[in-house]
PDB file of N, CA and C in Angstrom:
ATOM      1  N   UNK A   1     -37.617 137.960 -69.276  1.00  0.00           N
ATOM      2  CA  UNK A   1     -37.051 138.086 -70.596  1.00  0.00           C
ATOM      3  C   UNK A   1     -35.744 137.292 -70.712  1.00  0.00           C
ATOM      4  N   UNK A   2     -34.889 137.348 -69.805  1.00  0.00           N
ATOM      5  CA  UNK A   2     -33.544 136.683 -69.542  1.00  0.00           C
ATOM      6  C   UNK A   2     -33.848 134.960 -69.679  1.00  0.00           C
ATOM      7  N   UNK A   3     -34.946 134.733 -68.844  1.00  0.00           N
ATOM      8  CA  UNK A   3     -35.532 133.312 -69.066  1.00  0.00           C
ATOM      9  C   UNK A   3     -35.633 132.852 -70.170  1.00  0.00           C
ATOM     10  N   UNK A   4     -36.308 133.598 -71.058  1.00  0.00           N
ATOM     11  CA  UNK A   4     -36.654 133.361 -72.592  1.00  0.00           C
ATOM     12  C   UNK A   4     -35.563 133.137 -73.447  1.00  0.00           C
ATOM     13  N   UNK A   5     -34.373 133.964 -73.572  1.00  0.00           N
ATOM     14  CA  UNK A   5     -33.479 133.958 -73.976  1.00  0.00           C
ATOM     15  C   UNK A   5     -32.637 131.895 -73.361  1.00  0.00           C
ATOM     16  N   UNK A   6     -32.691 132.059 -72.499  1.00  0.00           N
ATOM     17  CA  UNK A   6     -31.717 131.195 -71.889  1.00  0.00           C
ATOM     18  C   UNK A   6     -32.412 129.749 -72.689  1.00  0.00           C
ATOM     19  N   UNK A   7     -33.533 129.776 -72.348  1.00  0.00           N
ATOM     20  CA  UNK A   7     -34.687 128.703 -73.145  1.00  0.00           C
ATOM     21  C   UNK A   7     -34.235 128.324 -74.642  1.00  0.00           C
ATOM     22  N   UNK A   8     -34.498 129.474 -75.133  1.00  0.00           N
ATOM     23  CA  UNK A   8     -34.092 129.161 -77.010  1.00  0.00           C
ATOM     24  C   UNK A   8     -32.944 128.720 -76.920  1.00  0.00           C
ATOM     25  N   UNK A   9     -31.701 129.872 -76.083  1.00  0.00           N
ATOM     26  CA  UNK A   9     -30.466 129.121 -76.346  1.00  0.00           C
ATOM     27  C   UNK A   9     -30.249 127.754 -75.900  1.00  0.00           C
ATOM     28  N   UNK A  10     -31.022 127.092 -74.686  1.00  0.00           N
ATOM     29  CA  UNK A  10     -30.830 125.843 -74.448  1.00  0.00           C
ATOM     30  C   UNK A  10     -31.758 124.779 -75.655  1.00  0.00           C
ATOM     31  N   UNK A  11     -32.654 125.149 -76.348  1.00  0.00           N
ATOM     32  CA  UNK A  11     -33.282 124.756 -77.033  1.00  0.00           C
ATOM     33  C   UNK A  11     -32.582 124.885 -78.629  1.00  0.00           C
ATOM     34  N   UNK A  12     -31.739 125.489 -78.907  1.00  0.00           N
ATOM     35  CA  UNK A  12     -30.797 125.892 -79.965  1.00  0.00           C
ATOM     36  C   UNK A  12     -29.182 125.007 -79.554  1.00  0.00           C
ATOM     37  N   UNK A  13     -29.168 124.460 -78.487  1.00  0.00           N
ATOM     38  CA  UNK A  13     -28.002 123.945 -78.229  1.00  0.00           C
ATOM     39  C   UNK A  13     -28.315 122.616 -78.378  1.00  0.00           C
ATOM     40  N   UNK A  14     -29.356 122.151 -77.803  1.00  0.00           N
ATOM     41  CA  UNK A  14     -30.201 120.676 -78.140  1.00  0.00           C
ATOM     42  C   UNK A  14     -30.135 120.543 -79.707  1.00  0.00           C
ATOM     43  N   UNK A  15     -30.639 121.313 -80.693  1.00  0.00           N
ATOM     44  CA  UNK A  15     -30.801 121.059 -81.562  1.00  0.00           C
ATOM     45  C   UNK A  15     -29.433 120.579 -82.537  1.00  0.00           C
ATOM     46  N   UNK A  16     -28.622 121.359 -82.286  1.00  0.00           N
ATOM     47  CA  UNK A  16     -27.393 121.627 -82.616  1.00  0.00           C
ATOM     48  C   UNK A  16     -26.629 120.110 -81.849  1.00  0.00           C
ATOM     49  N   UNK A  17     -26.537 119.860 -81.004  1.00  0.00           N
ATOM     50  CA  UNK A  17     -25.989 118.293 -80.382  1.00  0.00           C
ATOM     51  C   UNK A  17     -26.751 117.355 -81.167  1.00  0.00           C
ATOM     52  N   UNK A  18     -27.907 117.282 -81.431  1.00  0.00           N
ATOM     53  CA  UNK A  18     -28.521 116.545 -82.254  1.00  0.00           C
ATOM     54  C   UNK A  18     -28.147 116.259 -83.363  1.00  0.00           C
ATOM     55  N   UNK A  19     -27.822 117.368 -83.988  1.00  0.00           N
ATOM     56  CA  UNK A  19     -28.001 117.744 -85.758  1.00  0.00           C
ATOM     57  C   UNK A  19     -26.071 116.738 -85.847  1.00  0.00           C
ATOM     58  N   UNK A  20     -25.088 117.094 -84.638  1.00  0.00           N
ATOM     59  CA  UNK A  20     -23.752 116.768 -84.588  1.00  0.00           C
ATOM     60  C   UNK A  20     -23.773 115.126 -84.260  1.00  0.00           C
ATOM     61  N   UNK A  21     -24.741 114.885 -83.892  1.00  0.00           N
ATOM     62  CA  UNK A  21     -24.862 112.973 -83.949  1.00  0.00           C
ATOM     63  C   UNK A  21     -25.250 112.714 -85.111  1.00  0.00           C
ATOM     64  N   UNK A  22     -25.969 113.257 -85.684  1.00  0.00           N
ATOM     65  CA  UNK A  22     -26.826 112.674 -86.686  1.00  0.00           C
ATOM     66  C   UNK A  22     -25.767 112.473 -87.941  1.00  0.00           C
ATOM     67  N   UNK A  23     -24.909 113.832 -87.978  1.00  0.00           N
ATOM     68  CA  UNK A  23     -23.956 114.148 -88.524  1.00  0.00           C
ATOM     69  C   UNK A  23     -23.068 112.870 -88.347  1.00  0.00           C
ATOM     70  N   UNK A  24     -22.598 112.763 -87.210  1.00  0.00           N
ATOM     71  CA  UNK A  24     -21.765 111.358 -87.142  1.00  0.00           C
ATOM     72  C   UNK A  24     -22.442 110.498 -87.537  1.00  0.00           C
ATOM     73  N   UNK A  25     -23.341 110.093 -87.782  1.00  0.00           N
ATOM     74  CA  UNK A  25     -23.764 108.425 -87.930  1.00  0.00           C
ATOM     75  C   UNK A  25     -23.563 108.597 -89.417  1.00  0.00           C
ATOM     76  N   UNK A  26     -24.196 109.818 -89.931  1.00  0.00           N
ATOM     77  CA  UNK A  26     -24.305 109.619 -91.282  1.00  0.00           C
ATOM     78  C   UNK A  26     -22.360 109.366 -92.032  1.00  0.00           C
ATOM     79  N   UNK A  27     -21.979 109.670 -91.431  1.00  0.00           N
ATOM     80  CA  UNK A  27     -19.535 109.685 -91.580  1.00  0.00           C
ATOM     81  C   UNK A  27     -20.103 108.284 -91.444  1.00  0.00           C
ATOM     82  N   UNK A  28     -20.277 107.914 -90.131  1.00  0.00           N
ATOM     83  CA  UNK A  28     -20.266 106.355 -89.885  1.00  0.00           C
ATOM     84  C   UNK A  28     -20.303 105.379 -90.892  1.00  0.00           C
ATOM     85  N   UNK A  29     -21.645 105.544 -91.271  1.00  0.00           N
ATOM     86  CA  UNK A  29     -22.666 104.913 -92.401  1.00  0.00           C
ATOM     87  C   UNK A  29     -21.759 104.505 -93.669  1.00  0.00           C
ATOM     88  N   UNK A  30     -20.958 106.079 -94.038  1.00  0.00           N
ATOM     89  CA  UNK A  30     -20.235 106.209 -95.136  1.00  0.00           C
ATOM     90  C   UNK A  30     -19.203 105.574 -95.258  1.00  0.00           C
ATOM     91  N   UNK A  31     -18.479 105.717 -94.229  1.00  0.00           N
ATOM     92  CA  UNK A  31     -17.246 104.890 -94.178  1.00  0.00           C
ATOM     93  C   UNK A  31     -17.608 103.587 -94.061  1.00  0.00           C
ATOM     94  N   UNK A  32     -18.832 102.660 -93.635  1.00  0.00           N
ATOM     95  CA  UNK A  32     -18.837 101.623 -93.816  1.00  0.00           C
ATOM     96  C   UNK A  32     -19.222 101.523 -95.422  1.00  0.00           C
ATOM     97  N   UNK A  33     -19.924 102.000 -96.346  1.00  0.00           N
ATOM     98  CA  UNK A  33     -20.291 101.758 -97.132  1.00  0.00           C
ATOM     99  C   UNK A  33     -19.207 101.778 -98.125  1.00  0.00           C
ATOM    100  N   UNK A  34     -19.423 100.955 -99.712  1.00  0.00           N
ATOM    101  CA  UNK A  34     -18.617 100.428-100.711  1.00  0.00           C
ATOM    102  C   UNK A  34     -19.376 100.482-102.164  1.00  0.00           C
ATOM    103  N   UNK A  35     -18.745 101.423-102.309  1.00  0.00           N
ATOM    104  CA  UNK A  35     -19.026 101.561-104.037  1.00  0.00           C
ATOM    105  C   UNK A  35     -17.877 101.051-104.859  1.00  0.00           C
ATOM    106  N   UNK A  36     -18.048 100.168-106.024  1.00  0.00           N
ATOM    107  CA  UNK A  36     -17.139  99.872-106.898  1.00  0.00           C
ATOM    108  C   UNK A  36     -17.146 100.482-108.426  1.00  0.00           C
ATOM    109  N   UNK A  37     -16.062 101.261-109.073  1.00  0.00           N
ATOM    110  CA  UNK A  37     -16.492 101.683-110.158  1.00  0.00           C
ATOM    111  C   UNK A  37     -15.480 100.995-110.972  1.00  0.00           C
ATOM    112  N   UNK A  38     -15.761 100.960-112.266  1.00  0.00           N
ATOM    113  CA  UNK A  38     -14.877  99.915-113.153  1.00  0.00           C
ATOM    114  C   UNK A  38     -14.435 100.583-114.886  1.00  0.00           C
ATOM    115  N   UNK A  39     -13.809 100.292-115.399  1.00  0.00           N
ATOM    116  CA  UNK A  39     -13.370 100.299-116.761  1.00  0.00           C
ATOM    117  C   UNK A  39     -12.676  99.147-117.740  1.00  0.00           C
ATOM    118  N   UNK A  40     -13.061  99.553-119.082  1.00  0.00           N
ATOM    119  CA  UNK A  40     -12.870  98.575-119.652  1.00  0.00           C
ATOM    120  C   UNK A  40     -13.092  96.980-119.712  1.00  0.00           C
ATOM    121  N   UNK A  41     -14.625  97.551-119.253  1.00  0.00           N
ATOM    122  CA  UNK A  41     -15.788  96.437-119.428  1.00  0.00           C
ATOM    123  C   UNK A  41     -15.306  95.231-118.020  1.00  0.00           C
ATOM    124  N   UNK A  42     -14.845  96.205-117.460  1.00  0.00           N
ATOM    125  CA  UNK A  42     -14.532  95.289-115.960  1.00  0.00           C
ATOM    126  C   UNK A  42     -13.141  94.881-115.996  1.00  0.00           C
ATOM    127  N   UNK A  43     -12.449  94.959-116.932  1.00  0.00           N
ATOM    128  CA  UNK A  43     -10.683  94.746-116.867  1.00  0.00           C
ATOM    129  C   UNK A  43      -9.676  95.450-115.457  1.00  0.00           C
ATOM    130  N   UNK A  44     -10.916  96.558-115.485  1.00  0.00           N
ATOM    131  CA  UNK A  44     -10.528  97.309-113.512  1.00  0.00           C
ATOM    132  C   UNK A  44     -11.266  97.564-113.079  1.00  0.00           C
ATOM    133  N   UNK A  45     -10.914  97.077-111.844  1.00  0.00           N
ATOM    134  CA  UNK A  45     -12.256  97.674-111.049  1.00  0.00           C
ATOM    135  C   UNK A  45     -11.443  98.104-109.595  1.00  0.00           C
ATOM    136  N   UNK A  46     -12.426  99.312-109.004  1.00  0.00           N
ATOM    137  CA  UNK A  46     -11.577  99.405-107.943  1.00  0.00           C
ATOM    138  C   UNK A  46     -13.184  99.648-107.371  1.00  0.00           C
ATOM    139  N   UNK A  47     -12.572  99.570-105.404  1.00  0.00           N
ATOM    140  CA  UNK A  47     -13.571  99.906-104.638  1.00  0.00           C
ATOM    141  C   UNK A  47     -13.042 101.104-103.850  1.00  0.00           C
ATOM    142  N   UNK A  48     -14.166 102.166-103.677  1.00  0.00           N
ATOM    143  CA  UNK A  48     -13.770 102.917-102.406  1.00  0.00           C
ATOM    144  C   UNK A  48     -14.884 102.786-101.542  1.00  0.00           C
ATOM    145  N   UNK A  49     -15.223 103.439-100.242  1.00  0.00           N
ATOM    146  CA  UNK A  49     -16.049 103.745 -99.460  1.00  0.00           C
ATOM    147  C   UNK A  49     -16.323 105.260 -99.697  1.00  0.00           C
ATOM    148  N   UNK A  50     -17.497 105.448 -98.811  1.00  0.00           N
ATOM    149  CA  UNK A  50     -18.407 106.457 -99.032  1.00  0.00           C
ATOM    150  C   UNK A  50     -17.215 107.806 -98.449  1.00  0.00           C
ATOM    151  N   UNK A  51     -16.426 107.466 -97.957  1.00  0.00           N
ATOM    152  CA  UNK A  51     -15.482 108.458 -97.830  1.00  0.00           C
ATOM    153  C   UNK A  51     -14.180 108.682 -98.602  1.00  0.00           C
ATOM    154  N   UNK A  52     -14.455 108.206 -99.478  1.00  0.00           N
ATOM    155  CA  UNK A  52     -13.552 108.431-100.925  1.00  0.00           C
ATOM    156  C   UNK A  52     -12.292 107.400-100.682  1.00  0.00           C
ATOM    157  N   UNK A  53     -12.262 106.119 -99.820  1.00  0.00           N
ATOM    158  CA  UNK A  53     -10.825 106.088 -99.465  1.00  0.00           C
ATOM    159  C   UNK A  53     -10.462 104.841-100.484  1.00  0.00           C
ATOM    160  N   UNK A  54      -9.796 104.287-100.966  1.00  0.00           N
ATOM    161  CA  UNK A  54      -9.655 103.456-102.018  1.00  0.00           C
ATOM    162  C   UNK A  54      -9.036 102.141-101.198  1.00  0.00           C
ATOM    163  N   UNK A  55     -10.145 100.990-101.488  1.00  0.00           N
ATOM    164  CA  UNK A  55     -10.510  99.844-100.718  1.00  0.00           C
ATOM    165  C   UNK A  55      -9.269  98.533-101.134  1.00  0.00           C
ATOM    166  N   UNK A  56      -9.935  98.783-102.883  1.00  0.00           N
ATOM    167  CA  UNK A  56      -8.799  97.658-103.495  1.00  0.00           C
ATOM    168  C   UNK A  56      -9.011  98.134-104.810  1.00  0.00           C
ATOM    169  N   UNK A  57      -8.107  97.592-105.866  1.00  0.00           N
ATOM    170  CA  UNK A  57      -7.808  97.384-107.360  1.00  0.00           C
ATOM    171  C   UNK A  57      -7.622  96.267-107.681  1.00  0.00           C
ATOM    172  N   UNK A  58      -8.659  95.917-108.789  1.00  0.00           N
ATOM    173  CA  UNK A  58      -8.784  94.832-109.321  1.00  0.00           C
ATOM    174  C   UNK A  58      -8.391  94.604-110.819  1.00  0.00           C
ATOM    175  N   UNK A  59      -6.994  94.216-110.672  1.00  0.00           N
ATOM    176  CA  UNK A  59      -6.717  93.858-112.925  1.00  0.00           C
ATOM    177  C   UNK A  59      -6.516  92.102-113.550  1.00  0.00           C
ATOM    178  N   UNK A  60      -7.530  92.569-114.321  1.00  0.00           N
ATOM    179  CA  UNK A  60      -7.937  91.286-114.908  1.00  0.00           C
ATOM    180  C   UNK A  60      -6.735  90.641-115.660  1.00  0.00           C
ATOM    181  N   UNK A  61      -6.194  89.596-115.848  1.00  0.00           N
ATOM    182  CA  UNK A  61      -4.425  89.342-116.503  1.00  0.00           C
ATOM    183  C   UNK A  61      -4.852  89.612-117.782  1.00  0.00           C
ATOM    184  N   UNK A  62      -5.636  89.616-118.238  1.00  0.00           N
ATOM    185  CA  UNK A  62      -5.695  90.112-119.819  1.00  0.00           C
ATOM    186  C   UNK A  62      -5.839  91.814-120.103  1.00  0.00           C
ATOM    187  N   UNK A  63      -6.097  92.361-119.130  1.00  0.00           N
ATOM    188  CA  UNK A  63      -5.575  93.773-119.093  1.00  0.00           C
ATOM    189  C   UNK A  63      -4.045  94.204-119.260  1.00  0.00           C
ATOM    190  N   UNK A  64      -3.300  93.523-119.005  1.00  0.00           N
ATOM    191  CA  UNK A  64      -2.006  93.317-118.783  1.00  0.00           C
ATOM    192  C   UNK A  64      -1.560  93.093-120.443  1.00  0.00           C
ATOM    193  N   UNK A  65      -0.637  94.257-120.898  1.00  0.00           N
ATOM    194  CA  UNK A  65      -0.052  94.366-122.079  1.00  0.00           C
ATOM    195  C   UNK A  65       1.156  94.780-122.047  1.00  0.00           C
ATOM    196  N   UNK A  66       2.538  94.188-122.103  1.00  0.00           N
ATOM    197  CA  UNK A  66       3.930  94.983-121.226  1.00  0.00           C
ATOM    198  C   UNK A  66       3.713  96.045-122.423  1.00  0.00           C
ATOM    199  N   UNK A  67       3.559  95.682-123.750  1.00  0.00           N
ATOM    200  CA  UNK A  67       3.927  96.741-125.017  1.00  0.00           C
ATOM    201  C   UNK A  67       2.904  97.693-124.778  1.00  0.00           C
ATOM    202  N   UNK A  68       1.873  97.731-123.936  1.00  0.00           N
ATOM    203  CA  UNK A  68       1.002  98.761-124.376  1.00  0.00           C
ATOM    204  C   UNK A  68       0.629  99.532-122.375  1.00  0.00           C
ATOM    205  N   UNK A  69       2.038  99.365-121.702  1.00  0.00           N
ATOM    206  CA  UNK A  69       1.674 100.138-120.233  1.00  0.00           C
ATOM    207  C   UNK A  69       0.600 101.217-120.215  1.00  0.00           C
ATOM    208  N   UNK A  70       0.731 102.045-121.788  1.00  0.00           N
ATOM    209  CA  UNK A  70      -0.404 103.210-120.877  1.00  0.00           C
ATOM    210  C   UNK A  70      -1.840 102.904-120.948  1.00  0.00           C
ATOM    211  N   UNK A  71      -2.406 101.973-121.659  1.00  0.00           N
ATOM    212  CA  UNK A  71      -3.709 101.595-122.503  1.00  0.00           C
ATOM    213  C   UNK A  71      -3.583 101.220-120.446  1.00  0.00           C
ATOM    214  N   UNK A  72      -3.542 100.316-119.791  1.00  0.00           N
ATOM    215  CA  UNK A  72      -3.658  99.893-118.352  1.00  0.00           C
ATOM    216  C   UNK A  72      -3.533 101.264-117.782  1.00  0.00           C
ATOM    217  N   UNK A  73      -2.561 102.027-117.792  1.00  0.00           N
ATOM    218  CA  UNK A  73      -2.740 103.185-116.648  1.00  0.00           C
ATOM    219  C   UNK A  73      -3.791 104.262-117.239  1.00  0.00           C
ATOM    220  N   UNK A  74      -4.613 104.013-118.766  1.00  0.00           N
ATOM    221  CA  UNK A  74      -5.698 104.903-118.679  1.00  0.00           C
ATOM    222  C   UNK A  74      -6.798 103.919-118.311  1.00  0.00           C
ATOM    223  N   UNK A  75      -6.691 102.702-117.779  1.00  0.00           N
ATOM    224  CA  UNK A  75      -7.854 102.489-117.226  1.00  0.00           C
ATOM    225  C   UNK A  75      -7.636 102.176-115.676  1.00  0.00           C
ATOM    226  N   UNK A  76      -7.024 102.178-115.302  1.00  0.00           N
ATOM    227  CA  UNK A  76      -6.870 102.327-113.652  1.00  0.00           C
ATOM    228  C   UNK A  76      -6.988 103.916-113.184  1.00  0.00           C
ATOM    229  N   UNK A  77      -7.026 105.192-114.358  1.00  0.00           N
ATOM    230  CA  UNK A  77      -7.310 106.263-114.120  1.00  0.00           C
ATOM    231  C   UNK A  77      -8.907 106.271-114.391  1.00  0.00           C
ATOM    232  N   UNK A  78      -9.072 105.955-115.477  1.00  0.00           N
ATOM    233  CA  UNK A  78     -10.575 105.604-115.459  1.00  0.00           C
ATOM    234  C   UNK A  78     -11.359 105.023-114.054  1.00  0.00           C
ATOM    235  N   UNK A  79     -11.208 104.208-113.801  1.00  0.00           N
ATOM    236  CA  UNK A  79     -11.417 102.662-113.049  1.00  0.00           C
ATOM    237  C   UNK A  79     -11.712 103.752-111.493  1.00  0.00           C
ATOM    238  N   UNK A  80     -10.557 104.503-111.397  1.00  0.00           N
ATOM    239  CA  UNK A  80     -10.734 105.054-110.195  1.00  0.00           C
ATOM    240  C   UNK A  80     -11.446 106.815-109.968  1.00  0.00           C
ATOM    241  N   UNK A  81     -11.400 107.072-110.749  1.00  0.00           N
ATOM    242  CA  UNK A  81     -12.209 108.033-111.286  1.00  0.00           C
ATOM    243  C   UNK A  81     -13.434 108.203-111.179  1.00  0.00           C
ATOM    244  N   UNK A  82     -14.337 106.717-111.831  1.00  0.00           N
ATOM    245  CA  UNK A  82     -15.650 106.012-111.807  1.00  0.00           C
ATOM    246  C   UNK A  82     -16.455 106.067-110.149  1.00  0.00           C
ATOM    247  N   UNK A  83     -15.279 105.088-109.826  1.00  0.00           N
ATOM    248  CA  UNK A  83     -15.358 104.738-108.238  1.00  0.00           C
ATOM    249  C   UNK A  83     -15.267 105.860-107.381  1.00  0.00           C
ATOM    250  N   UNK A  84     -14.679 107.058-107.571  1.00  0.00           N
ATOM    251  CA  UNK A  84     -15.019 108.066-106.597  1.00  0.00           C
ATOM    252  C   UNK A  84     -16.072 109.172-107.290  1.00  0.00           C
ATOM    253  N   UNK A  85     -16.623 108.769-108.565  1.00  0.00           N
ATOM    254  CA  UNK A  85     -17.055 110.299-108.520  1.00  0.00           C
ATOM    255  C   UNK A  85     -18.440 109.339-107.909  1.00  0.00           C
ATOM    256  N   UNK A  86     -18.509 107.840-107.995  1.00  0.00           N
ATOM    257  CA  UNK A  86     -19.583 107.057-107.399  1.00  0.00           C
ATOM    258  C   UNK A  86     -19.898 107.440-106.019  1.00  0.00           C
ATOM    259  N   UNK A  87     -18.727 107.420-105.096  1.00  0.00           N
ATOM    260  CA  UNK A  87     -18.653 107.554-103.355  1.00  0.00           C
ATOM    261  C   UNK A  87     -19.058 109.188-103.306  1.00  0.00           C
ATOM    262  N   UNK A  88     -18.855 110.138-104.484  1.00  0.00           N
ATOM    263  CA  UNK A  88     -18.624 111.448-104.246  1.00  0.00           C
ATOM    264  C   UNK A  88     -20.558 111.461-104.848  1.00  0.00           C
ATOM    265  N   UNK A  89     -21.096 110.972-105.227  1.00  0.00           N
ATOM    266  CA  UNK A  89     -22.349 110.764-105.450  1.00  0.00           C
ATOM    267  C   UNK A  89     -23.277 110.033-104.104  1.00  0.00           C
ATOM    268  N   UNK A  90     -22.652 109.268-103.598  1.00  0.00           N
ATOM    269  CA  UNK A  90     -23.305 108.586-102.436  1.00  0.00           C
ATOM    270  C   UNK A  90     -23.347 109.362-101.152  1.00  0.00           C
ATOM    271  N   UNK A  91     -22.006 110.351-101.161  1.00  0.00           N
ATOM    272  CA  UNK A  91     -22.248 110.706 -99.697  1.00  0.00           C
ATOM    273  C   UNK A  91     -23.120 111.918-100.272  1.00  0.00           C
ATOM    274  N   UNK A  92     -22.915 112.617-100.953  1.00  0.00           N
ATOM    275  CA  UNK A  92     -24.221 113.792-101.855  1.00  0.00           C
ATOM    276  C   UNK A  92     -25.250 113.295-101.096  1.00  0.00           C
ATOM    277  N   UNK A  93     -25.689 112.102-101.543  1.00  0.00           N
ATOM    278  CA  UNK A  93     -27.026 111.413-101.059  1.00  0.00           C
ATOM    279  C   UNK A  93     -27.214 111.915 -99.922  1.00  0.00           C
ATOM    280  N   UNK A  94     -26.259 111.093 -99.070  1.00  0.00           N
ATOM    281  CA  UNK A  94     -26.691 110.923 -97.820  1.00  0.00           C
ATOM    282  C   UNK A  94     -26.471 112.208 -96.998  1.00  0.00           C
ATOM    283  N   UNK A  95     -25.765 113.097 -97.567  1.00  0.00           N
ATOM    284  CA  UNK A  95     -25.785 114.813 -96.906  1.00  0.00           C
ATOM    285  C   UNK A  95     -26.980 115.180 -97.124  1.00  0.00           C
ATOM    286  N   UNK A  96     -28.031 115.026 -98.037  1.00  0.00           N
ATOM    287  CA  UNK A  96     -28.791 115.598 -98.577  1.00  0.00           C
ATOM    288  C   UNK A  96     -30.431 115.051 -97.733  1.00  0.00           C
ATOM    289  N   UNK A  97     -30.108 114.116 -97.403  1.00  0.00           N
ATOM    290  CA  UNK A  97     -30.874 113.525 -96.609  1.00  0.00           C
ATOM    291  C   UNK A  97     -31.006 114.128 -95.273  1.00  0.00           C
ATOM    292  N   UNK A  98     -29.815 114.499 -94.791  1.00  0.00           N
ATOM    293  CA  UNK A  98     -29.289 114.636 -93.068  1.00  0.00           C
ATOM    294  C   UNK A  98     -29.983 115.911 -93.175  1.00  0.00           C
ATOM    295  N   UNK A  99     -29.642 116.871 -93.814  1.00  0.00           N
ATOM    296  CA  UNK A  99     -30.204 118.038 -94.594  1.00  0.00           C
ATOM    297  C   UNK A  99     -31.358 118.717 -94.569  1.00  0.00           C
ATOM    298  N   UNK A 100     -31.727 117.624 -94.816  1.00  0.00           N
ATOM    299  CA  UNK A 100     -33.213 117.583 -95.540  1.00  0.00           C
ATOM    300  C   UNK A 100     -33.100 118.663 -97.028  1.00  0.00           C
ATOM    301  N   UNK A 101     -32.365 118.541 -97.245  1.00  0.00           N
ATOM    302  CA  UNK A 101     -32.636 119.323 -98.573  1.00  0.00           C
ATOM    303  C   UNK A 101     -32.353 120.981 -99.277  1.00  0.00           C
ATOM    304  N   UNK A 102     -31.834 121.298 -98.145  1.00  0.00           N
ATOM    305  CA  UNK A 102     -31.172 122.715 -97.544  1.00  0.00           C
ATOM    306  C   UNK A 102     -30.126 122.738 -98.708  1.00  0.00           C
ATOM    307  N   UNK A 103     -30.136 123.822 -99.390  1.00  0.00           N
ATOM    308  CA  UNK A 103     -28.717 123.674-100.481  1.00  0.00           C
ATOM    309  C   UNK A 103     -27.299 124.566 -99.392  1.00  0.00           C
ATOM    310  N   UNK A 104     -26.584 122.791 -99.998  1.00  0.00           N
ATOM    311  CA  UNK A 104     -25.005 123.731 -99.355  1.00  0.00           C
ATOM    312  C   UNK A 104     -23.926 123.992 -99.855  1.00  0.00           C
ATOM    313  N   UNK A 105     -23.103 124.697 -99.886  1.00  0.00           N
ATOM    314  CA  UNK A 105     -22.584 124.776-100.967  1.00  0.00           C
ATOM    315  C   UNK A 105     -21.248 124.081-101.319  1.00  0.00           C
ATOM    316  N   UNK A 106     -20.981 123.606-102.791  1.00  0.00           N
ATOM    317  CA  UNK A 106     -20.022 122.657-103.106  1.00  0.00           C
ATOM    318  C   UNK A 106     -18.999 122.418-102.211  1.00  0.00           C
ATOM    319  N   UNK A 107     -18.710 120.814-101.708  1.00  0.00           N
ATOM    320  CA  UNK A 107     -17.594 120.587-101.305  1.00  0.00           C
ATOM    321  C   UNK A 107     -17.430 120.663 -99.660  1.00  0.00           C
ATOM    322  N   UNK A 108     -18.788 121.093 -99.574  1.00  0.00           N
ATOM    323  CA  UNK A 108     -18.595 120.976 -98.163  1.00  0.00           C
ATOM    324  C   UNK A 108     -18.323 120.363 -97.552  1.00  0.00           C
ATOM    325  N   UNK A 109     -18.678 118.808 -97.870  1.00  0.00           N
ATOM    326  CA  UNK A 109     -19.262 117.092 -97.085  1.00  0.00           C
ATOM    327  C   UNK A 109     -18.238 116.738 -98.406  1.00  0.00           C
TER     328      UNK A 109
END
């Protein structure tokens, strides 16, 4: 009986080292990956990676209005906004995959 026990748990520990690589590759994956989200018809654009981290910002010189600063800082709020709820959609994906489909709950990943 002691045997049996020791079995699953070594067979429950395998699984579990497994499930913790798989886990890493999929971080891996993410952090290499690049979503760009944009506003004002592309006047900004920014990039992050699949781990939300913000890559670059891109402003077009005709975005640029000294008389009108906030019309630019509501689209670099936009612009970046886009771009993560994009990365915050991609790694979804790819949790959901690792997963297989298991609901988890918000915010976990």
């Amino acid at each position: 009986m002691q045997r049996q026990i020791m079995k699953k748990m070594q067979k429950m520990q395998a699984k579990l080292q497994n499930s913790m690589g798989q886990m890493q590759q999929v971080q891996d994956e993410l952090e290499k990956s690049e979503v760009e989200g944009s506003a004002g018809q592309g006047m900004v654009t920014v990039r992050v990676n699949g781990q939300q981290q913000i890559l670059s910002v891109k402003i077009k010189k005709e975005a640029v209005d000294p008389d009108d600063v906030e019309m630019l800082e509501d689209l670099v709020f936009a612009a970046v906004k886009d771009a993560l709820d994009r990365a915050r959609a991609l790694s979804q994906d790819k949790m959901a995959q690792l997963t297989a489909g298991l609901p988890l709950p918000p915010g976990l990943f």
